[in-house]
Protein backbone atom coordinates (compact mmCIF):
# COMPACT_ATOMS: atom_id res chain seq x y z
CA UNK A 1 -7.52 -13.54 14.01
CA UNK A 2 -6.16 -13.64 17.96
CA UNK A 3 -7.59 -13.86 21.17
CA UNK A 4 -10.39 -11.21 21.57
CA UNK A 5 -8.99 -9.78 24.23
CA UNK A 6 -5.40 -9.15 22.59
CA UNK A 7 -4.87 -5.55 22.48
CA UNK A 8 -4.23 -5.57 18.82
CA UNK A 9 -8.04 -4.91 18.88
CA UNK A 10 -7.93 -1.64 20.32
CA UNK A 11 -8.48 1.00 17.75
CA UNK A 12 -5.74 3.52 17.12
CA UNK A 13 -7.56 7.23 16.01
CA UNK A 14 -6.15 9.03 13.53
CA UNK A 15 -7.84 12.33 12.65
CA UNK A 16 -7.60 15.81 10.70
CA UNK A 17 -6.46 18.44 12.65
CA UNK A 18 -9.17 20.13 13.35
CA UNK A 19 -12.12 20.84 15.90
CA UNK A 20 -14.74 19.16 13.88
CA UNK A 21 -12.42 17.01 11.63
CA UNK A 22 -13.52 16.40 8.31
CA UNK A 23 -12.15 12.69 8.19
CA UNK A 24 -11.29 10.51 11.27
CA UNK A 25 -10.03 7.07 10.85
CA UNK A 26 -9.89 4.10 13.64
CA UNK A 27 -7.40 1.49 12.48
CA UNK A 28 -7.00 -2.31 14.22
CA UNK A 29 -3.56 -3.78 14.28
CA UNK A 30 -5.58 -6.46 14.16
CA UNK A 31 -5.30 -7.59 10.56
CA UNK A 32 -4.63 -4.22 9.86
CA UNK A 33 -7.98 -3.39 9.48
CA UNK A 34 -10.02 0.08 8.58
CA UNK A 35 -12.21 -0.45 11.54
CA UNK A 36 -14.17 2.65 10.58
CA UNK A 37 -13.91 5.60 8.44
CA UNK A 38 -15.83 8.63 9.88
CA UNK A 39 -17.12 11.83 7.44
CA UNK A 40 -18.64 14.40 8.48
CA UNK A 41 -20.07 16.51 5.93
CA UNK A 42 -23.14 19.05 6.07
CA UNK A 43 -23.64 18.81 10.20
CA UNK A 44 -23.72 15.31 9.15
CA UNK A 45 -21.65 12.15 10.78
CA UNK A 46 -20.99 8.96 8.10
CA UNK A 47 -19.71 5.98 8.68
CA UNK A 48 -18.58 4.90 4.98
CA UNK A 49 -17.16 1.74 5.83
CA UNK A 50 -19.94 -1.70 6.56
CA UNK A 51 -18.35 -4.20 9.23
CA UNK A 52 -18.92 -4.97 13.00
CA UNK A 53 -20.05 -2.49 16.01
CA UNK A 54 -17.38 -4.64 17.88
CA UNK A 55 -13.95 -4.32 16.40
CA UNK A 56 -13.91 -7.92 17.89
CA UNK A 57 -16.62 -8.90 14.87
CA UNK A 58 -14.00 -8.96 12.56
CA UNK A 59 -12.77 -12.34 13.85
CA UNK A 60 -16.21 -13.71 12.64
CA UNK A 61 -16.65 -11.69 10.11
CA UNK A 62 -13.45 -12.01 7.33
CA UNK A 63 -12.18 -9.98 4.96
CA UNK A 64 -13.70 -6.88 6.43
CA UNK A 65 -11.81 -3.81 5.56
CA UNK A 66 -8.43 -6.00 6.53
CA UNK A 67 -5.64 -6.15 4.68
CA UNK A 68 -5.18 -9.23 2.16
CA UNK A 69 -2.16 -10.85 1.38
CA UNK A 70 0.47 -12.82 0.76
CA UNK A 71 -1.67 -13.03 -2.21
CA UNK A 72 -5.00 -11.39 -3.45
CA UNK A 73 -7.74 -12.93 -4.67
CA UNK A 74 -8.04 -16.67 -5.52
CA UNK A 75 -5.42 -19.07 -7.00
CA UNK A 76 -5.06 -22.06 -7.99
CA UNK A 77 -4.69 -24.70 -5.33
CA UNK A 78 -1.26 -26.96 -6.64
CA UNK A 79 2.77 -26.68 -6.88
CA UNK A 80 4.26 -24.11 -9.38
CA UNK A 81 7.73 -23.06 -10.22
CA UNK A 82 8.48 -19.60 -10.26
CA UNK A 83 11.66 -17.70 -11.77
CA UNK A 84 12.61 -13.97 -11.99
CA UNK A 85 15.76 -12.60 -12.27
CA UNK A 86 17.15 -16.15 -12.62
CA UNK A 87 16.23 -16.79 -9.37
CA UNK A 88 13.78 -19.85 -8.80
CA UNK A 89 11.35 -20.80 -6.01
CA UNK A 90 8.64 -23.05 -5.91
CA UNK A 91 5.03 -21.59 -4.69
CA UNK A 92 2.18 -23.99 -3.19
CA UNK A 93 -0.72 -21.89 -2.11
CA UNK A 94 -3.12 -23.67 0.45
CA UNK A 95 -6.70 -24.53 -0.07
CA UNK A 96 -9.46 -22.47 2.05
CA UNK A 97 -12.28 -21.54 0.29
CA UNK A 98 -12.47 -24.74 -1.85
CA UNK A 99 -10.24 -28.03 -2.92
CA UNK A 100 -9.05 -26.11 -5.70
CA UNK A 101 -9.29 -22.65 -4.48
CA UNK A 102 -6.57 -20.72 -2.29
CA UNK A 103 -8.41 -17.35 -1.35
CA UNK A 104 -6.91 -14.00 0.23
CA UNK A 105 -3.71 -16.22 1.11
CA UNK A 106 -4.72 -18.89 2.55
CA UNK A 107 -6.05 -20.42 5.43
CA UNK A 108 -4.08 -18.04 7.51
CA UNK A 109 -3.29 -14.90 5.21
CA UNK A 110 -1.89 -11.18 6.42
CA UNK A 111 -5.61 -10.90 7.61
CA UNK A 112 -5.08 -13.38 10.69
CA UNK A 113 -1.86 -11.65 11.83
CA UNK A 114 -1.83 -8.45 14.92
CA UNK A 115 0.64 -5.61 12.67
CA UNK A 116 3.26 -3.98 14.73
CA UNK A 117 2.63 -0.25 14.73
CA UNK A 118 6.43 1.71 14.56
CA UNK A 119 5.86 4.93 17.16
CA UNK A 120 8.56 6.21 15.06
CA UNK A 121 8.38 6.46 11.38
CA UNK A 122 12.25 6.73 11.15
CA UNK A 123 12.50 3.56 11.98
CA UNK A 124 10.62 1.87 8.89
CA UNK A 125 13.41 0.34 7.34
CA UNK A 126 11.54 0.69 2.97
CA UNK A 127 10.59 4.33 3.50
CA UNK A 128 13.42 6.66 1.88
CA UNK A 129 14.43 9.80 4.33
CA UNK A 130 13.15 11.85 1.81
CA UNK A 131 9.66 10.17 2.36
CA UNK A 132 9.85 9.90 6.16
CA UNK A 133 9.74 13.71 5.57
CA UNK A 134 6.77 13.77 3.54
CA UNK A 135 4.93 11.93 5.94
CA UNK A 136 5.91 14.47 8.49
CA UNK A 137 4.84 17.27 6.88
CA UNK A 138 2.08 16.32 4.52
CA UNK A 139 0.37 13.20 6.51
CA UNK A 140 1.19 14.25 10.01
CA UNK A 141 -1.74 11.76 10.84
CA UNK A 142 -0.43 9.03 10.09
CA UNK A 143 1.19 5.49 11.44
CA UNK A 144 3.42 3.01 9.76
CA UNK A 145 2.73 -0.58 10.65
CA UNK A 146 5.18 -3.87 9.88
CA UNK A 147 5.29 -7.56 9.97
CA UNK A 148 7.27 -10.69 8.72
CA UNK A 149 5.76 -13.41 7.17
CA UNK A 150 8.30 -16.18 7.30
CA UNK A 151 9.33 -18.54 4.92
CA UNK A 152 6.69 -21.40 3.73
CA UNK A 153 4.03 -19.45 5.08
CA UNK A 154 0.67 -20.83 3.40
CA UNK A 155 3.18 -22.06 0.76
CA UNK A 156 4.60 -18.81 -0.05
CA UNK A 157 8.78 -18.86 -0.56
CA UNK A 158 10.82 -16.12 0.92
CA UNK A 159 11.04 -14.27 4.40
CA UNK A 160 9.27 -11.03 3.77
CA UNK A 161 9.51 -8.35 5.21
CA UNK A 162 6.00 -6.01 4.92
CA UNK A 163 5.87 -2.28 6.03
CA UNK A 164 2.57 -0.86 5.79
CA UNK A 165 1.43 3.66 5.71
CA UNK A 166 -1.59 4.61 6.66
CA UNK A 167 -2.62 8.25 6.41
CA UNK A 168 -4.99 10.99 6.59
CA UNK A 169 -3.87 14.18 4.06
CA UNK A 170 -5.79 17.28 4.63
CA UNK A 171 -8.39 18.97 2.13
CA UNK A 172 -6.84 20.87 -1.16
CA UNK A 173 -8.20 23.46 -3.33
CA UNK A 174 -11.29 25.03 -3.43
CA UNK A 175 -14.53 23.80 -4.72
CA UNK A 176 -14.69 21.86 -8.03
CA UNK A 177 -17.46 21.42 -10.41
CA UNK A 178 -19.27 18.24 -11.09
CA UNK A 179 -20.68 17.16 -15.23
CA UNK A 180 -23.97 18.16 -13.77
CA UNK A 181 -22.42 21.63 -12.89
CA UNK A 182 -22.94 20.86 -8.61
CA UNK A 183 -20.26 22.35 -6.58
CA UNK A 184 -17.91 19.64 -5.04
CA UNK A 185 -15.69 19.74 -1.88
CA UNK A 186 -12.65 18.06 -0.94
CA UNK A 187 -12.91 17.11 2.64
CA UNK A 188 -9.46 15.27 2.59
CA UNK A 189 -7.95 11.63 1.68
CA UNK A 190 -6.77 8.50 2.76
CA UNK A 191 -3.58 7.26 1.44
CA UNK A 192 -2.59 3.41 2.20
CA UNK A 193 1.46 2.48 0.85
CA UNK A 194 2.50 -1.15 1.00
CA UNK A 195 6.17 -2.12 0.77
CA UNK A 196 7.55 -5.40 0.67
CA UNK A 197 11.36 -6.76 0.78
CA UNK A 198 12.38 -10.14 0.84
CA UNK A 199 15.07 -10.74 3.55
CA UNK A 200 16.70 -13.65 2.38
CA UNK A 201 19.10 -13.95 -0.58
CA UNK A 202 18.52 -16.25 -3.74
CA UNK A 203 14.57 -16.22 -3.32
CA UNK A 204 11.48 -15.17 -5.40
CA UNK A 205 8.10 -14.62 -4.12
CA UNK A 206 4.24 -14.11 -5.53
CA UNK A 207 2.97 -10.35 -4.03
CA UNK A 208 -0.56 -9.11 -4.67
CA UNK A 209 -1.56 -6.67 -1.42
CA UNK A 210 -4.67 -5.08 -1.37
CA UNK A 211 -7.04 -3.42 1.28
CA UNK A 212 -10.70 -5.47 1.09
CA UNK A 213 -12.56 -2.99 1.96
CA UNK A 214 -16.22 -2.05 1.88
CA UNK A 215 -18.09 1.30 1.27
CA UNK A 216 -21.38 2.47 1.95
CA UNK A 217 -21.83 6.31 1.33
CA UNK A 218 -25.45 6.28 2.16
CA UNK A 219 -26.01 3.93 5.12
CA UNK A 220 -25.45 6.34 8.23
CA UNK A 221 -28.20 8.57 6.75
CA UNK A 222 -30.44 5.17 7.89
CA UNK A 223 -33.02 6.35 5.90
CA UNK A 224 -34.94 3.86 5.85
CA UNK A 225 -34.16 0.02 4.06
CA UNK A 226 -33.42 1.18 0.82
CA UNK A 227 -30.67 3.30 2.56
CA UNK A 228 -28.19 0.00 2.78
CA UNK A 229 -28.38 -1.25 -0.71
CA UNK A 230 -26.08 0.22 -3.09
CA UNK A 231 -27.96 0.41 -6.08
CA UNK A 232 -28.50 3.61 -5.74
CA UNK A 233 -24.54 4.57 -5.83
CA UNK A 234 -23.25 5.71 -8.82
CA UNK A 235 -19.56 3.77 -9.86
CA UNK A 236 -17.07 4.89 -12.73
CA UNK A 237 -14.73 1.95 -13.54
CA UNK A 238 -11.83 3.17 -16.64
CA UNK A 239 -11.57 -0.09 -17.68
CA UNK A 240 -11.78 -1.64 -21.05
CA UNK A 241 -12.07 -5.51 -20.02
CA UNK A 242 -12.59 -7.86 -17.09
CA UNK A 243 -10.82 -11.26 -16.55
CA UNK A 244 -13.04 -13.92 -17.61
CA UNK A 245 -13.86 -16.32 -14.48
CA UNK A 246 -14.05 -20.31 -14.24
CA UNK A 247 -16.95 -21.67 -11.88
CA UNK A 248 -14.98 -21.39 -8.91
CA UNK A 249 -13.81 -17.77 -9.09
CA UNK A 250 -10.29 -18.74 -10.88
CA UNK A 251 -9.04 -16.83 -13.90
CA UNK A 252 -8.91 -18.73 -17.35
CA UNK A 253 -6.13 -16.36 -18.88
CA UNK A 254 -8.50 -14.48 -20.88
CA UNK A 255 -9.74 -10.98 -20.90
CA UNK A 256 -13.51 -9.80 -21.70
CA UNK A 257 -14.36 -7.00 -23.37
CA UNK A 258 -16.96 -4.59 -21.13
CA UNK A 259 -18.69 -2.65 -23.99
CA UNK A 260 -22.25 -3.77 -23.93
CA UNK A 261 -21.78 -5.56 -21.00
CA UNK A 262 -23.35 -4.80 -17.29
CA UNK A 263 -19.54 -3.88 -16.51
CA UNK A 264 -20.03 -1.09 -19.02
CA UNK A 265 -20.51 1.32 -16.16
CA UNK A 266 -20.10 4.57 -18.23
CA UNK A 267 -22.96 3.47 -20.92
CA UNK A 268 -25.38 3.24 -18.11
CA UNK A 269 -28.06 5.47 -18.53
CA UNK A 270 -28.43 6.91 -14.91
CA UNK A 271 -24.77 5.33 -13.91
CA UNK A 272 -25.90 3.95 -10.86
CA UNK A 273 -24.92 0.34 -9.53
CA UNK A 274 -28.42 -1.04 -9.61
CA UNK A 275 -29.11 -0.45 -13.14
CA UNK A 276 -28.39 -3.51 -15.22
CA UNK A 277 -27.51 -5.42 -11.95
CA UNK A 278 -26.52 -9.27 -12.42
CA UNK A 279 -28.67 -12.15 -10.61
CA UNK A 280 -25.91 -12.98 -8.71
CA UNK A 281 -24.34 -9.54 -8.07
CA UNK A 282 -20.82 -8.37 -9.11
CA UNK A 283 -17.43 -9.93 -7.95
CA UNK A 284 -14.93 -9.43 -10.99
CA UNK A 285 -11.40 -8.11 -11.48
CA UNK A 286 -10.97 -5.15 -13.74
CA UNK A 287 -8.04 -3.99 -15.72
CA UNK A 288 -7.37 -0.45 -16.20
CA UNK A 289 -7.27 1.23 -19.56
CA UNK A 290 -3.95 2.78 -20.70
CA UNK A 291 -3.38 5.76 -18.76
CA UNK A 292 -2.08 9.27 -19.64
CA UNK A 293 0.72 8.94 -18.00
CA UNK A 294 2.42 5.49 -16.56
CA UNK A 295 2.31 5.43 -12.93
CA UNK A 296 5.24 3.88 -10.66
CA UNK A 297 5.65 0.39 -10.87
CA UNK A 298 4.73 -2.31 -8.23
CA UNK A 299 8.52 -3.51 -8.38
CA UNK A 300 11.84 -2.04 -8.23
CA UNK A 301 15.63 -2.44 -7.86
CA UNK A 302 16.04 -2.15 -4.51
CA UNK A 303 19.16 0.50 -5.31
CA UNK A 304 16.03 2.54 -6.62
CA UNK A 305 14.77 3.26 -3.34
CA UNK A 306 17.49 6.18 -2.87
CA UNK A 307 17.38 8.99 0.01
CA UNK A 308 16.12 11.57 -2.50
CA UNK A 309 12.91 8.96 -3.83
CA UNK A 310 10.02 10.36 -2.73
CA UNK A 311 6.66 8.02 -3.82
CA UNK A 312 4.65 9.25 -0.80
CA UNK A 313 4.93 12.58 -2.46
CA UNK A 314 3.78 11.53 -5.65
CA UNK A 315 1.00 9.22 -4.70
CA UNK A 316 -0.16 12.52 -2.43
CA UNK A 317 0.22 14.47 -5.81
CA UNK A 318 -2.77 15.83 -7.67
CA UNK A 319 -0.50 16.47 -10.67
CA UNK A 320 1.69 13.90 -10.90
CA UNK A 321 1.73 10.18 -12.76
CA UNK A 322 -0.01 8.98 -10.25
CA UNK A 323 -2.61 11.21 -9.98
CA UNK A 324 -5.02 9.91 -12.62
CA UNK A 325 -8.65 8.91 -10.72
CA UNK A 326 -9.34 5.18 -12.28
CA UNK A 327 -12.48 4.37 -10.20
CA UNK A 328 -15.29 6.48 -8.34
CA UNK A 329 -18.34 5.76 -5.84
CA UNK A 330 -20.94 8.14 -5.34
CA UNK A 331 -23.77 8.26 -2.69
CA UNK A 332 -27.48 8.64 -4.22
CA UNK A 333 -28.45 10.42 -1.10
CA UNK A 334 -25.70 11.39 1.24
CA UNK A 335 -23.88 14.13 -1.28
CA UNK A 336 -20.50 11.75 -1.02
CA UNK A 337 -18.33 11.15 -3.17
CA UNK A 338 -15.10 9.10 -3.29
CA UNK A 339 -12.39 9.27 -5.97
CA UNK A 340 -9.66 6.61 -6.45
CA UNK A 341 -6.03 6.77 -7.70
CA UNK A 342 -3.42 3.69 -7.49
CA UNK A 343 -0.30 2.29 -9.22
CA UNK A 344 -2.08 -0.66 -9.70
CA UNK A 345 -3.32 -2.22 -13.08
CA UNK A 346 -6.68 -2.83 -11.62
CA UNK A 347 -9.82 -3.47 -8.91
CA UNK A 348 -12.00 -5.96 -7.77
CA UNK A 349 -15.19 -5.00 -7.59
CA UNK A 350 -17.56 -6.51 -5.47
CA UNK A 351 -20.92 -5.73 -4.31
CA UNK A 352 -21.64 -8.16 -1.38
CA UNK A 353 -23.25 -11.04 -3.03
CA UNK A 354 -21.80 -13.94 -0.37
CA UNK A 355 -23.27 -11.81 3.07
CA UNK A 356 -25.52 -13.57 5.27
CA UNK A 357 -27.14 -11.27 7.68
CA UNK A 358 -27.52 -14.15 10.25
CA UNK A 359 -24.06 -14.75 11.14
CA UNK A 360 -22.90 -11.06 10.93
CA UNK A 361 -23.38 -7.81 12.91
CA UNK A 362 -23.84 -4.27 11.81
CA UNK A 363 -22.91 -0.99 13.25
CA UNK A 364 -25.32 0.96 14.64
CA UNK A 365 -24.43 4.51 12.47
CA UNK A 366 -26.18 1.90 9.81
CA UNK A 367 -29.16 1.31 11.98
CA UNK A 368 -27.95 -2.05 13.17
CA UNK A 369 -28.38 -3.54 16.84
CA UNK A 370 -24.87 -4.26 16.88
CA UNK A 371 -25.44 -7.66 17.86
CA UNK A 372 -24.59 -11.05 15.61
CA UNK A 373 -27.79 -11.97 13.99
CA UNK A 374 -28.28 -8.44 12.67
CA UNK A 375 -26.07 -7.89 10.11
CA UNK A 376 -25.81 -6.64 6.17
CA UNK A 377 -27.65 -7.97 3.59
CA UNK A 378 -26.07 -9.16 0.00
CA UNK A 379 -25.69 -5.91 -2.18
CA UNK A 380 -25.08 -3.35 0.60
CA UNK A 381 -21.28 -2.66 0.11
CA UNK A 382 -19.36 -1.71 -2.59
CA UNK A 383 -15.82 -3.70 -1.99
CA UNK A 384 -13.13 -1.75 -4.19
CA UNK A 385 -9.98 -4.03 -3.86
CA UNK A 386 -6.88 -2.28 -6.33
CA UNK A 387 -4.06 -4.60 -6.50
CA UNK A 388 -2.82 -6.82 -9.42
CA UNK A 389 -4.49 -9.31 -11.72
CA UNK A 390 -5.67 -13.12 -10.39
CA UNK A 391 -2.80 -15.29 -11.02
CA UNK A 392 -0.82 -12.62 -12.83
CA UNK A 393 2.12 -14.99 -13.51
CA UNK A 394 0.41 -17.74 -14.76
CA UNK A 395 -1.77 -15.64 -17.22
CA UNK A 396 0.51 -13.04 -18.59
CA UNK A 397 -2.32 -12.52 -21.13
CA UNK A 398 -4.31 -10.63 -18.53
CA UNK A 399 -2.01 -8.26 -17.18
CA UNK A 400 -3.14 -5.29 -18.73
CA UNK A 401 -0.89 -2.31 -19.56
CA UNK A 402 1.95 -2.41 -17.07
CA UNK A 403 2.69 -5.96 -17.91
CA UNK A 404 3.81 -6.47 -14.31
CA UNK A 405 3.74 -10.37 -13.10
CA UNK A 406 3.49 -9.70 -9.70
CA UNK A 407 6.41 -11.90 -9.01
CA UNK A 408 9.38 -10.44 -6.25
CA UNK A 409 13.18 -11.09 -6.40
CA UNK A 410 15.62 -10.71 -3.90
CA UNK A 411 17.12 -7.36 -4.34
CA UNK A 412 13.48 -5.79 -5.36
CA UNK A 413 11.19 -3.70 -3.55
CA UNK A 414 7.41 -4.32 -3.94
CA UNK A 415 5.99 -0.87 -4.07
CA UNK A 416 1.75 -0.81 -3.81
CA UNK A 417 -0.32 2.70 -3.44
CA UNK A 418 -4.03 3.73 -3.56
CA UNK A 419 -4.95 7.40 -2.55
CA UNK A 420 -8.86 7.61 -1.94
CA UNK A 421 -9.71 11.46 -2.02
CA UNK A 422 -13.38 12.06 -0.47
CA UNK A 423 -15.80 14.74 -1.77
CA UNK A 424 -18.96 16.45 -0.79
CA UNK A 425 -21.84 17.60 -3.39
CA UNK A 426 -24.13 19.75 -2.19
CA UNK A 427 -27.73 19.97 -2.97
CA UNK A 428 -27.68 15.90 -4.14
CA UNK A 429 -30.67 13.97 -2.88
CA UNK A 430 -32.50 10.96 -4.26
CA UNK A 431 -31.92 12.20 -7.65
CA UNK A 432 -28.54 12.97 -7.59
């Protein structure tokens, strides 16, 4: 990232409309980054995301609720030729985390880069009218944010143009009910929509967006040490397999059953993260099951996108293809819940292995100092990153259901939503 003092990191509010607003949300044009995610719930103020007191920290401290991209996850360091569409292009992704390894991008991914935010939401040039209404109706909290990432950058062919919503939706329906038979609130959601165009003819381009972002449902409750770890969290994962992982993080093109594995969340006896938890913690990619009903795809004609399309409205829809929830994290103490639905064909999940507490900060709604030196420990965040599958176009084997390749033409529109829907439970506890 910049400068500290570039104005990028000042945090833009967004909030519920309301006098005591169920969700509030400070974003960083910075890196595009959820600086923090406020709850309140029960006379009760959270703080679900982990990161910096200092929206400053997140210089330091990478991959922190920012956005990810050109590509997520790691890659293969070397030279490949890519074709779609007959059009050809030649990728070369950068090395960063190892020799080998290119990771989030690059040495300089969509992290690193200040996002213009568009006062206007006509203006955003991959939104349909149809949606711009939406937004003004049904996400009046909201912003739109763009950038360019130019040709060659980190290796990655094509001028691209990258428009970016970010919105609060307010609370629907009354109470639910929970397996155990506890009464469950909707207290709103959070709906991030990435869109991506390349601006120059005869071009194709790798694409694989994701938000890396980090939740701890328990840790404003600062009750006590136990009260960072999230062991106690419950997670639901509908997925059948993982992608099976060389020693440096890279996929080897083959998928791995989860039944009677650790990633077997469901056949957990209590459910809860800590249960069956590996020596080294988790950090693997995911692929969905089939679902009910396909959701939209990641790509599209660009002559798709007509007036009348309206994907905000169906990613906001609780009826709709999209609407399936494919991955949920539950407090063990707090009562909160959060529920996830996304066009994508999977999640990383990762639970915070790499963190050294030395060289970070934490905030102080998590009982941190604020300062560097204080910061989270390994296994206090659950990271829940939805986008594609590592390397999707080298290893069509592991692309799971939609069969996407994550590879865009010119003349295509790369079309990337996850909706995160929050919930209280009453009455929860250390038992919960």
């Amino acid at each position: 990232m910049a400068d500290p003092s570039d104005p990028s990191f000042n945090p833009i509010l967004l909030t519920l409309p309301s006098f005591t607003p169920s969700l509030a949300l400070e974003v960083l044009p910075a890196g595009l980054t959820l600086h923090r995610l406020f709850v309140q719930a029960d006379g009760k103020t959270h703080d679900i995301l982990i990161g910096p007191e200092d929206p400053t920290g997140h210089i330091t401290q990478k991959y922190t609720n920012t956005i990810i991209g050109r590509y997520a996850n790691r890659l293969p360091v070397g030279s490949f030729a890519i074709e779609r569409n007959g059009v050809h292009s030649v990728v070369a992704p950068k090395p960063n985390e190892a020799p080998t390894v290119s990771l989030h991008g690059g040495p300089k991914g969509f992290d690193a880069y200040p996002w213009e935010p568009l006062p206007d939401p006509s203006t955003a040039e991959l939104f349909t009218p149809a949606e711009i209404a939406t937004i003004q109706t049904r996400l009046p909290t909201s912003i739109i944010f763009r950038r360019i990432s130019e040709d060659g950058e980190e290796g990655y062919p094509g001028r691209l143009l990258i428009e970016a919503l970010v919105g609060l939706a307010q609370p629907e329906g009354g109470p639910g009910q929970t397996a155990d038979g506890k009464k469950e609130w909707n207290l709103g959601s959070v709906l991030l929509v990435y869109r991506a165009k390349l601006l120059d003819e005869n071009k194709v381009t790798p694409i694989n967006l994701t938000q890396h972002w980090g939740f701890n449902l328990d840790a404003s409750l600062q009750d006590g040490p136990d009260s960072l770890s999230v062991k106690d969290h419950t997670i639901s994962i509908k997925a059948d397999h993982t992608i099976e992982l060389n020693s440096e993080g890279l996929s080897t093109g083959t998928l791995l059953p989860v039944t009677g594995t650790h990633h077997a969340h469901a056949e957990k006896a209590s459910g809860r993260i800590g249960e069956r938890f590996p020596e080294r913690g988790y950090d693997e990619f995911y692929v969905f099951s089939p679902r009910s009903v396909p959701p939209p795809p990641s790509i599209m004609p660009a002559s798709e996108l007509k007036p009348e399309l309206d994907l905000v409205g169906a990613a906001l829809s609780r009826d709709g293809p999209a609407a399936e929830e494919v991955a949920s994290l539950a407090g063990g103490k707090s009562g909160l819940r959060v529920g996830f639905a996304t066009n994508q064909p999977g999640v990383q999940f990762y639970s915070n292995n790499l963190s050294v507490p030395e060289k970070g900060a934490r905030k102080k709604i998590h009982g941190g100092s604020g300062a560097v030196g204080d910061g989270y420990p390994p296994g206090t965040a659950a990271f829940l990153e939805f986008h594609a599958p590592l390397a999707a176009w080298i290893h069509p084997q592991t692309r799971g259901p939609t069969g996407e390749d994550t590879l865009l033409a010119s003349g295509e529109v790369y079309n990337n939503f996850v909706r995160m829907d929050v919930w209280y439970r009453d009455g929860v506890g250390a038992s919960a």
